[in-house]
N, C-alpha and C. Protein backbone atom coordinates (compact mmCIF):
# COMPACT_ATOMS: atom_id res chain seq x y z
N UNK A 1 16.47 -111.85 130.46
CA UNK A 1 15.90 -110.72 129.78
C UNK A 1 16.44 -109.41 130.31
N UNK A 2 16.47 -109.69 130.87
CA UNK A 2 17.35 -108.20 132.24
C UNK A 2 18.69 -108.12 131.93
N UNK A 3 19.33 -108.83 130.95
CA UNK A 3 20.59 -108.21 130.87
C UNK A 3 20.58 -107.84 129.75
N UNK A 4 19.92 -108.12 128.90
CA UNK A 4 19.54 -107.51 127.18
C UNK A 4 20.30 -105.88 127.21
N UNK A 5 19.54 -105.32 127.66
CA UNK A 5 19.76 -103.60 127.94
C UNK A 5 21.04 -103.57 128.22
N UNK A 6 21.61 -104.16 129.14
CA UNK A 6 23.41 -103.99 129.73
C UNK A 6 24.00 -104.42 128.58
N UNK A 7 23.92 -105.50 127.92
CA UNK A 7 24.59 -106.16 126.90
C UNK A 7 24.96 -105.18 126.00
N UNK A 8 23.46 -104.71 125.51
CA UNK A 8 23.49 -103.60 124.12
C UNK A 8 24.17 -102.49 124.96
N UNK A 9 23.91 -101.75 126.14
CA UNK A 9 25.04 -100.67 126.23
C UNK A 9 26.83 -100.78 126.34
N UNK A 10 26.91 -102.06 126.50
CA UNK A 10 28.07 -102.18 126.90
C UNK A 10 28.82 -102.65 125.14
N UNK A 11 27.84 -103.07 124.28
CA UNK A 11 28.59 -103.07 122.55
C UNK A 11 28.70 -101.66 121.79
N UNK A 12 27.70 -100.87 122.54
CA UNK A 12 27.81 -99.55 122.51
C UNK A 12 29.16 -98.65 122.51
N UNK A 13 29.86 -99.15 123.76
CA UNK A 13 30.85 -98.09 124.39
C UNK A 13 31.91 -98.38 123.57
N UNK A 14 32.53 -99.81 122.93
CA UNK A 14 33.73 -99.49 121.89
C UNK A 14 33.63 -98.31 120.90
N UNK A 15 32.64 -98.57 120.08
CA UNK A 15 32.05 -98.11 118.99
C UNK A 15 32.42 -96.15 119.61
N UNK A 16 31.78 -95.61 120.51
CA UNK A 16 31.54 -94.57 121.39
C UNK A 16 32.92 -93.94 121.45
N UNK A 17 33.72 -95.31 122.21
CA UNK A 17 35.17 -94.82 122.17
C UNK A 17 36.20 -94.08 121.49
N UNK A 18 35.70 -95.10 120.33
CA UNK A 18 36.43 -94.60 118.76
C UNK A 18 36.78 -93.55 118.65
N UNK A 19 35.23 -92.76 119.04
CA UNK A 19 35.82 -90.93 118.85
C UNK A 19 36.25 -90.07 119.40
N UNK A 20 36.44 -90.61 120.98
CA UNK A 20 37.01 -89.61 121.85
C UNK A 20 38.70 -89.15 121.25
N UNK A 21 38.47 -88.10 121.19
CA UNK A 21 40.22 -87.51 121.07
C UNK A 21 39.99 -86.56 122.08
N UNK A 22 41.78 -86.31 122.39
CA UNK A 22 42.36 -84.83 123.25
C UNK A 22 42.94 -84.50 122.35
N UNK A 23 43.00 -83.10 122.74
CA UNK A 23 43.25 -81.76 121.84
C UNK A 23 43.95 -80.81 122.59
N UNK A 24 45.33 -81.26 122.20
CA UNK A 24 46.57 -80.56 123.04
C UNK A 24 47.13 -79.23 122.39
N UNK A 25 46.57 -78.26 122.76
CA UNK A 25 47.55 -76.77 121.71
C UNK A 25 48.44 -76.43 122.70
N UNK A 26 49.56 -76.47 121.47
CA UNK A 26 51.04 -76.86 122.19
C UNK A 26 51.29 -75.00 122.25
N UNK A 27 50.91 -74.55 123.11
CA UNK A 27 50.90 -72.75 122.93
C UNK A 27 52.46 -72.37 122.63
N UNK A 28 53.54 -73.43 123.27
CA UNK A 28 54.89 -73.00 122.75
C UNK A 28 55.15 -72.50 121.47
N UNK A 29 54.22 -73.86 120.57
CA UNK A 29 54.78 -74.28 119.84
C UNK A 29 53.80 -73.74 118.80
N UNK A 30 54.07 -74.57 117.74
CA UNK A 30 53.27 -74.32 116.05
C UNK A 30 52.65 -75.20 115.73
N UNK A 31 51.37 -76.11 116.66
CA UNK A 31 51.01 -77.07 116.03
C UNK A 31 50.28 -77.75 117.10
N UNK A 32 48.85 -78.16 116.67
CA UNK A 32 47.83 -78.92 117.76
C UNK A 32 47.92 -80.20 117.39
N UNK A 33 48.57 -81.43 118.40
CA UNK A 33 48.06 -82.72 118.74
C UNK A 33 46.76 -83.17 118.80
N UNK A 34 46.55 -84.37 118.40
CA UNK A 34 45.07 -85.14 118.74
C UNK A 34 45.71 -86.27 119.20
N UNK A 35 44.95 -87.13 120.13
CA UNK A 35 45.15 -87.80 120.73
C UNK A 35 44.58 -89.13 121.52
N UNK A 36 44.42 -90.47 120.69
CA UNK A 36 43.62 -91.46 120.95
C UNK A 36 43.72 -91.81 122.05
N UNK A 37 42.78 -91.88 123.03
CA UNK A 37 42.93 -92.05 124.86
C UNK A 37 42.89 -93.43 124.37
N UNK A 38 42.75 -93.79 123.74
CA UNK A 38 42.54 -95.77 123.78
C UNK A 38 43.67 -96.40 123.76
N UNK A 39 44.56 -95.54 122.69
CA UNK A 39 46.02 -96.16 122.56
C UNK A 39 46.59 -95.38 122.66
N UNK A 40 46.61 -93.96 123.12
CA UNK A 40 47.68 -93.33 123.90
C UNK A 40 48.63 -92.45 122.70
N UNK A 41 48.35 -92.48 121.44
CA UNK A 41 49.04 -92.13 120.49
C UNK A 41 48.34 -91.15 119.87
N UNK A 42 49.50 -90.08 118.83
CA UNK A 42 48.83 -89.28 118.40
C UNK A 42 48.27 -89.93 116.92
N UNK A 43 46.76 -88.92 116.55
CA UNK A 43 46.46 -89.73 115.61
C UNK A 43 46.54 -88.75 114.20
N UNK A 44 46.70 -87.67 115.19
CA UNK A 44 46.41 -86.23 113.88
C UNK A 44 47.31 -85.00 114.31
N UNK A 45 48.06 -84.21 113.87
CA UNK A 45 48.68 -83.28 113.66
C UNK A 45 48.09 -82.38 113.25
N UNK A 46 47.51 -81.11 113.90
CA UNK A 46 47.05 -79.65 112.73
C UNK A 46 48.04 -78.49 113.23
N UNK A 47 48.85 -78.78 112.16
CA UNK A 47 50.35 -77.88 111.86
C UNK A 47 49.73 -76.16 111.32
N UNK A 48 51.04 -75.18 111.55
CA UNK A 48 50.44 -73.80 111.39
C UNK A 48 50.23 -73.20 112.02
N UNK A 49 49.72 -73.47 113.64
CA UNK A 49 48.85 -72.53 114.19
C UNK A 49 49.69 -72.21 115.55
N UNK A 50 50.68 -71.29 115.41
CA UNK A 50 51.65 -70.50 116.55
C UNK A 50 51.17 -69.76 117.70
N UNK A 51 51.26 -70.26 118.87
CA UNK A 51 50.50 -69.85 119.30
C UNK A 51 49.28 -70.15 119.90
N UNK A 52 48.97 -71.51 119.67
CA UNK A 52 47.20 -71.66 119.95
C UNK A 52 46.73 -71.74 121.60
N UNK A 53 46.32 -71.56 121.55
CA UNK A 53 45.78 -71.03 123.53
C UNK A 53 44.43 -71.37 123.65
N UNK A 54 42.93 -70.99 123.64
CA UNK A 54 42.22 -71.62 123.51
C UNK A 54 41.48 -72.41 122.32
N UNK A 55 40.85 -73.34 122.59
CA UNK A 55 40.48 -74.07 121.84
C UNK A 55 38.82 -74.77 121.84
N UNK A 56 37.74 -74.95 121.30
CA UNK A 56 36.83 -75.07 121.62
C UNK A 56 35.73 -76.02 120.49
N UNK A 57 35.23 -76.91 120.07
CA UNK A 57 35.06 -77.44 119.35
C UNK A 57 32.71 -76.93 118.92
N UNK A 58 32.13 -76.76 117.89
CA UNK A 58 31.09 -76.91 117.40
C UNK A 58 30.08 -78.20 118.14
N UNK A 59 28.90 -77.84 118.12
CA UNK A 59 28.16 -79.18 118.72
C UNK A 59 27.62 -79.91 118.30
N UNK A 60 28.25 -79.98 116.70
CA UNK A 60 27.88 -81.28 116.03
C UNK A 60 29.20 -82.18 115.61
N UNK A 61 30.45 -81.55 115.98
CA UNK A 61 31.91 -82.05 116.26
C UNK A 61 32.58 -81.67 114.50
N UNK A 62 32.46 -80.97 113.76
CA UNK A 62 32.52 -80.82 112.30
C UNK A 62 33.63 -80.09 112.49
N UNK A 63 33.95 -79.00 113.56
CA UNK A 63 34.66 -77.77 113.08
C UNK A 63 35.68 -77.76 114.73
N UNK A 64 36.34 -77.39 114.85
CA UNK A 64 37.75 -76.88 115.59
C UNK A 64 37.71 -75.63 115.49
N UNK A 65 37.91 -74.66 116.67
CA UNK A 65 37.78 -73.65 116.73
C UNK A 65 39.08 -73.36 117.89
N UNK A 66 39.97 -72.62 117.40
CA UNK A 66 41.39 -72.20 118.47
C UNK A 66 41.60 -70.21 118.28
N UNK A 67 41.69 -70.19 119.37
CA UNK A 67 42.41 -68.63 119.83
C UNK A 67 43.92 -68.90 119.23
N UNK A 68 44.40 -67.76 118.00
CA UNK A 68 45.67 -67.85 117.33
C UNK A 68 46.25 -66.77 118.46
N UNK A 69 47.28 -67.22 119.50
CA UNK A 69 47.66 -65.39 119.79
C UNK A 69 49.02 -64.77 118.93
N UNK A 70 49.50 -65.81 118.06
CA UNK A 70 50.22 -64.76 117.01
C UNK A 70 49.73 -64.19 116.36
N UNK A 71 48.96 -64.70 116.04
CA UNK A 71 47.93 -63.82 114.06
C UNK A 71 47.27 -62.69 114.43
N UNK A 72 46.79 -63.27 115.65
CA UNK A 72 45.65 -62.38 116.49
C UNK A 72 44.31 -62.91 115.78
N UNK A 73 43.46 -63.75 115.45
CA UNK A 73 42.66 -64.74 114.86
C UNK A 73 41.98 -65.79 115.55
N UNK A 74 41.04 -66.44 115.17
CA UNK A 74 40.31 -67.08 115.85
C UNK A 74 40.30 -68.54 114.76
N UNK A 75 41.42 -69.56 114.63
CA UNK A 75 41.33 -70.54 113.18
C UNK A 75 40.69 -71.51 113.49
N UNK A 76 39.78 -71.46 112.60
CA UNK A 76 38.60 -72.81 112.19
C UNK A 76 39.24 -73.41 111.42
N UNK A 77 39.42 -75.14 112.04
CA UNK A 77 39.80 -76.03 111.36
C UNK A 77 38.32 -77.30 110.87
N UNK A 78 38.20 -77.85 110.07
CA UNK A 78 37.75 -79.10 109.83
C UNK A 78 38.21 -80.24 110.81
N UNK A 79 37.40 -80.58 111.99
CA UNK A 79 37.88 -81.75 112.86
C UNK A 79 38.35 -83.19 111.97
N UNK A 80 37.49 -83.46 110.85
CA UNK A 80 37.90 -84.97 110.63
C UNK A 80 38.98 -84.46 109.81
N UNK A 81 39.88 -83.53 108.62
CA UNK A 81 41.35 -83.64 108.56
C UNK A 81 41.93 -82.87 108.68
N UNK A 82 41.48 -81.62 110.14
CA UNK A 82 42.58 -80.98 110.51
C UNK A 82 42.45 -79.87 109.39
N UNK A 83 42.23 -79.87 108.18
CA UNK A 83 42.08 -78.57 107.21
C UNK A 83 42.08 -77.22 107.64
N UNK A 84 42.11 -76.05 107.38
CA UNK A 84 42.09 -74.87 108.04
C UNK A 84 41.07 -74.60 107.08
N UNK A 85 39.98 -73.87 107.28
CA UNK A 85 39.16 -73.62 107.25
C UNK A 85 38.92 -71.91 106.64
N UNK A 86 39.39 -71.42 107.63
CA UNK A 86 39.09 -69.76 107.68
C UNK A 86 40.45 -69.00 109.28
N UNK A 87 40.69 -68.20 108.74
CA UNK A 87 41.34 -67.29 110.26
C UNK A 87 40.70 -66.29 110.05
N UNK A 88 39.27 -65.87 111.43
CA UNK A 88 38.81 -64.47 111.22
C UNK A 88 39.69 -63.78 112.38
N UNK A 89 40.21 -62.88 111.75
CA UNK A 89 40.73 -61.56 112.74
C UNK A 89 40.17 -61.04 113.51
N UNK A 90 40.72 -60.45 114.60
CA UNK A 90 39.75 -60.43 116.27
C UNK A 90 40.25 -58.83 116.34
N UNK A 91 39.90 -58.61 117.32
CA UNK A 91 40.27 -56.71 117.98
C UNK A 91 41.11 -57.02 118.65
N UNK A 92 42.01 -58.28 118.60
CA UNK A 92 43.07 -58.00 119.69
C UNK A 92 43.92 -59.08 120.06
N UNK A 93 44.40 -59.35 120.73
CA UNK A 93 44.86 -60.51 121.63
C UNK A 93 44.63 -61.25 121.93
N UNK A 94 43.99 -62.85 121.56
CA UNK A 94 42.90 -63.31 122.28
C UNK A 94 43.47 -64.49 123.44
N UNK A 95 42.59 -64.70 124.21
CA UNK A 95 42.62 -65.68 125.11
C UNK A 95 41.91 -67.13 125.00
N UNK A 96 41.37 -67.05 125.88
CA UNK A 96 40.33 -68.61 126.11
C UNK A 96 38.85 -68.31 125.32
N UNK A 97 38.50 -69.08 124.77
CA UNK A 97 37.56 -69.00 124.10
C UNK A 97 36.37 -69.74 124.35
N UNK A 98 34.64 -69.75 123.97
CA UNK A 98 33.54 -70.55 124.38
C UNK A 98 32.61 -70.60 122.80
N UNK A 99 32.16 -71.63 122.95
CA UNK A 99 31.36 -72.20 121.69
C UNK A 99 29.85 -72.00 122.38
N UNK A 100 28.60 -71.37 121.77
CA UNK A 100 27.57 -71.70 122.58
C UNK A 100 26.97 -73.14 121.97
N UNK A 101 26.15 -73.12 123.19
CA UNK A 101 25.93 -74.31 122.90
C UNK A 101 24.84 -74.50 122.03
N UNK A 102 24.05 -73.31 121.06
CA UNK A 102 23.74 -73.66 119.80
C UNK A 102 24.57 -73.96 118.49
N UNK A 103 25.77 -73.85 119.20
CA UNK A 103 26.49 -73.85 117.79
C UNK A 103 26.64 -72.02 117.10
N UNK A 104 26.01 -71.05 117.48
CA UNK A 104 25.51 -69.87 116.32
C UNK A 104 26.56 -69.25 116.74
N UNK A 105 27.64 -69.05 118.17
CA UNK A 105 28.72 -68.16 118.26
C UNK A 105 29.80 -68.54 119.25
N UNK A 106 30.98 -68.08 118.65
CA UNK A 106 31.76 -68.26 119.25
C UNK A 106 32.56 -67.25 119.98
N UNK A 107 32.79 -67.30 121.58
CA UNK A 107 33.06 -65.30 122.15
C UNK A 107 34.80 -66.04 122.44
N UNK A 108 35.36 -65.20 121.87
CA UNK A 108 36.69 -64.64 122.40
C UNK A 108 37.09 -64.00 123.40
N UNK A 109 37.90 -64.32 124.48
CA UNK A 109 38.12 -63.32 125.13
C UNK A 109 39.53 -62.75 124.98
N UNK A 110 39.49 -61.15 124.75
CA UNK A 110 40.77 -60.60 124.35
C UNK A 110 41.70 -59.79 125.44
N UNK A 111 42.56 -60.58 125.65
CA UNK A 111 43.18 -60.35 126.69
C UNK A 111 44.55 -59.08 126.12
N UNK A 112 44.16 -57.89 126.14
CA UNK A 112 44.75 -56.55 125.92
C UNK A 112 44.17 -55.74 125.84
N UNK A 113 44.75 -54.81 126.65
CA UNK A 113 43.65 -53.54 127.74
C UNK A 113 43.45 -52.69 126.30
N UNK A 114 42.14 -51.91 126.33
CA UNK A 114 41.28 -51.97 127.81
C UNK A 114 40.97 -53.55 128.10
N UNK A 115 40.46 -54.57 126.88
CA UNK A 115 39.77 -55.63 127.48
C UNK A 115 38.31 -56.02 126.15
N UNK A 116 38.19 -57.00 126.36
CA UNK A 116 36.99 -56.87 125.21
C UNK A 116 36.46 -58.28 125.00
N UNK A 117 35.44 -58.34 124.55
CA UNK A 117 34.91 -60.10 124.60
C UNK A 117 34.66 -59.87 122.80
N UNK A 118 35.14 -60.73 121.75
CA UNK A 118 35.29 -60.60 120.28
C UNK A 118 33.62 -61.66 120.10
N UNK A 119 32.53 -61.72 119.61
CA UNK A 119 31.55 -62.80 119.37
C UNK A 119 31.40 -62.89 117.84
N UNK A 120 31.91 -64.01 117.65
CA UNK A 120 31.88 -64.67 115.86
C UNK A 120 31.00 -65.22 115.64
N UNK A 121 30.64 -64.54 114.61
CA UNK A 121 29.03 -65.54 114.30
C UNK A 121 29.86 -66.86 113.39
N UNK A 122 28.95 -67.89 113.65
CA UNK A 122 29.78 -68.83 113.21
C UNK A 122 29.18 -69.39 111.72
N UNK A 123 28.25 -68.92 110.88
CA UNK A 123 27.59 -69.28 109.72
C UNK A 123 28.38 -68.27 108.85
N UNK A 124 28.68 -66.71 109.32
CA UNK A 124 29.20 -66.00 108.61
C UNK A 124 31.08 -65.94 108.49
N UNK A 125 31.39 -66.46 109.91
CA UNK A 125 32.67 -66.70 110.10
C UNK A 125 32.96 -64.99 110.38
N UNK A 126 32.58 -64.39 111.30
CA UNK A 126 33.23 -62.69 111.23
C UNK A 126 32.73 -62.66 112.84
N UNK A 127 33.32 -61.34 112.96
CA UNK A 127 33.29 -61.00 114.23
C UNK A 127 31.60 -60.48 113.83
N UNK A 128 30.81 -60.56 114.63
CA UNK A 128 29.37 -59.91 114.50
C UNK A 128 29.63 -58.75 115.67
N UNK A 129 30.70 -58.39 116.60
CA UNK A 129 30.30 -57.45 117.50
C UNK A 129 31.67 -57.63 118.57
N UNK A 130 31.73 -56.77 119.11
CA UNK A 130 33.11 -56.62 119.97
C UNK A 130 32.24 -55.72 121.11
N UNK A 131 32.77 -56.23 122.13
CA UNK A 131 31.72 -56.07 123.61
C UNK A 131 33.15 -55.62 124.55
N UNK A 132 32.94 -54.31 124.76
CA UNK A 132 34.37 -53.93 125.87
C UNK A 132 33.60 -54.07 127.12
N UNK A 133 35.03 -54.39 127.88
CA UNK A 133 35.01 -54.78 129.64
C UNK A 133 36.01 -53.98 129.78
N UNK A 134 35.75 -54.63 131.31
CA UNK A 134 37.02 -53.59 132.23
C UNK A 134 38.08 -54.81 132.48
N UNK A 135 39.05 -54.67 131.39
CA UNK A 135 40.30 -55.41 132.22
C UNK A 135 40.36 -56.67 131.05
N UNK A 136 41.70 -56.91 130.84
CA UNK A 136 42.00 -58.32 130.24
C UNK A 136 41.35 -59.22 130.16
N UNK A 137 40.57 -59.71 129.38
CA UNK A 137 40.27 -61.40 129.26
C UNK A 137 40.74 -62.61 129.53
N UNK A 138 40.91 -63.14 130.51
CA UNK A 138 41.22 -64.78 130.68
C UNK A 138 40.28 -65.80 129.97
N UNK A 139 39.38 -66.22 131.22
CA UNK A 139 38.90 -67.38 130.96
C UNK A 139 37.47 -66.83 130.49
N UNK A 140 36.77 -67.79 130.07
CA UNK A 140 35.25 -67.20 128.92
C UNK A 140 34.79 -68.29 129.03
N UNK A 141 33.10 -68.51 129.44
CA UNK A 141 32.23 -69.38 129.36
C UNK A 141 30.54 -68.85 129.48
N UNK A 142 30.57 -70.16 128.33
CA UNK A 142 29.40 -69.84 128.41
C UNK A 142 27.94 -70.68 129.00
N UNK A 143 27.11 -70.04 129.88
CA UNK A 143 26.25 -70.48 130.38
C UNK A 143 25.41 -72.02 130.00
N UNK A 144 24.95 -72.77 130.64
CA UNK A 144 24.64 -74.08 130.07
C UNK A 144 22.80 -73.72 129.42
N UNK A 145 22.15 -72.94 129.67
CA UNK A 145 21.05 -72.26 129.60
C UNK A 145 21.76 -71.28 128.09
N UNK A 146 22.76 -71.24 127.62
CA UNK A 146 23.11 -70.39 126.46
C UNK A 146 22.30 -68.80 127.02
N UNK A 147 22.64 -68.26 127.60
CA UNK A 147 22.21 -66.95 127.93
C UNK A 147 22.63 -65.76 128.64
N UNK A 148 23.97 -66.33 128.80
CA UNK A 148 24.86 -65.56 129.51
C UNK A 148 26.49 -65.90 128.98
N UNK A 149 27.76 -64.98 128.86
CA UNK A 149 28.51 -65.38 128.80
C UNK A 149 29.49 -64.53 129.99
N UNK A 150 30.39 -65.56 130.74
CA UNK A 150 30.67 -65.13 132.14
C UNK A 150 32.55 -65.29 132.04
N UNK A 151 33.02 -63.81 132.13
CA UNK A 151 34.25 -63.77 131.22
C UNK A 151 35.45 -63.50 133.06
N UNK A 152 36.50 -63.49 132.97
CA UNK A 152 37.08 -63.26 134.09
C UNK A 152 38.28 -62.48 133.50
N UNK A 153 38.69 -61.63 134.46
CA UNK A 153 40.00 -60.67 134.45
C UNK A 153 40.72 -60.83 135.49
N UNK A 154 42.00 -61.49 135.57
CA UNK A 154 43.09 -61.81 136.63
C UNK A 154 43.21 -60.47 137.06
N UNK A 155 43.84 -59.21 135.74
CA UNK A 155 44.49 -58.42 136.61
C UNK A 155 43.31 -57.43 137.32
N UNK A 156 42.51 -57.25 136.95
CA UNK A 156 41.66 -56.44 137.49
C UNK A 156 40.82 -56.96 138.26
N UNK A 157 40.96 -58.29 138.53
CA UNK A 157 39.75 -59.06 139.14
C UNK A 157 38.81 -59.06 139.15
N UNK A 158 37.90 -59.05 138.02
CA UNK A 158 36.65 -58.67 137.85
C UNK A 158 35.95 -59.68 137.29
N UNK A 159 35.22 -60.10 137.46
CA UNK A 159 34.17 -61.08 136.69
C UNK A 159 32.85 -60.20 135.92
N UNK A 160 32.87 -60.47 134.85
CA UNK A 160 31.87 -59.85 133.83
C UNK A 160 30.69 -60.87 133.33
N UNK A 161 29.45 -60.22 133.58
CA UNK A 161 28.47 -61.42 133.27
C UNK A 161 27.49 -60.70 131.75
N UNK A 162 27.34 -60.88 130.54
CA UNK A 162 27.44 -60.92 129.19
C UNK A 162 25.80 -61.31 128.85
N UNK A 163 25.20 -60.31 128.57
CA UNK A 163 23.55 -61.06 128.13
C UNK A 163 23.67 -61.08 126.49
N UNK A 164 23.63 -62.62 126.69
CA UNK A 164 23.91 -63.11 125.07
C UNK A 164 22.60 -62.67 124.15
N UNK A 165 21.70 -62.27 124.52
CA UNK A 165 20.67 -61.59 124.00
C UNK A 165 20.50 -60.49 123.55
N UNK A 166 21.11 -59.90 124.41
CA UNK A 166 21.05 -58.44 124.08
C UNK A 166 22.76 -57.60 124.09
């Protein structure tokens, strides 16, 4: 009776497997890889996007979300075929990007001075607000509590902490 529970989790994990992909943006290049860890192969191509640098996915897995730094754009793709969706235009340059974890926004960080964090509402697809800092945008995350977003600047070295509330 005691192995019932192990049994069923362990018919579980193929099934589970299925959906793991990696999500390689080839920033050289013009075009994001997917990538079945099971068999090691690619399974999907989303061609177009020059440039892509960060990348960040919705938390119900529906939508693809990448930092364009040619277009200067933020392109929402459709995860199950790669589709493009929408490119909303940003204030700038963007960098690494964060999904909250309601799903309701997505912050850009725009790496070209002065500096600026871009937040897309994600029902309307637009920038809802552009938040200046001191210094380039790198890396961007957001709090596991959704209530903070905590942005970093190489050249200025600054860490910026973001009340997603207000």
């Amino acid at each position: 009776m005691r192995l019932l529970p192990l049994l069923i989790a362990l018919t579980a994990l193929p099934a589970a497997a299925e959906t793991v992909r990696i999500y390689i943006t080839n920033s050289a290049g013009d075009s994001i890889h997917v990538i079945d860890p099971a068999t090691q192969k690619v399974v999907q191509v989303i061609p177009g996007i020059e440039g892509a640098h960060g990348i960040d996915f919705s938390p119900d897995g529906k939508r693809v979300y990448v930092s364009n730094e040619a277009d200067r754009t933020l392109d929402v793709f459709e995860r199950a075929s790669g589709k493009l969706v929408t490119k909303v235009k940003l204030s700038g340059h963007p960098n690494n990007i964060a999904t909250t974890k309601d799903g309701g926004r997505v912050v850009v960080g725009i790496a070209e001075d002065p500096g600026a964090l871009d937040v897309i509402d994600t029902s309307e697809l637009s920038v809802a607000k552009t938040i200046p800092v001191n210094g380039r945008l790198h890396n961007v995350y957001v709090t596991p509590d959704n209530k903070y977003v905590i942005t970093g600047s190489i050249r200025t070295k600054l860490l910026t902490v973001i009340d997603l509330a207000s």
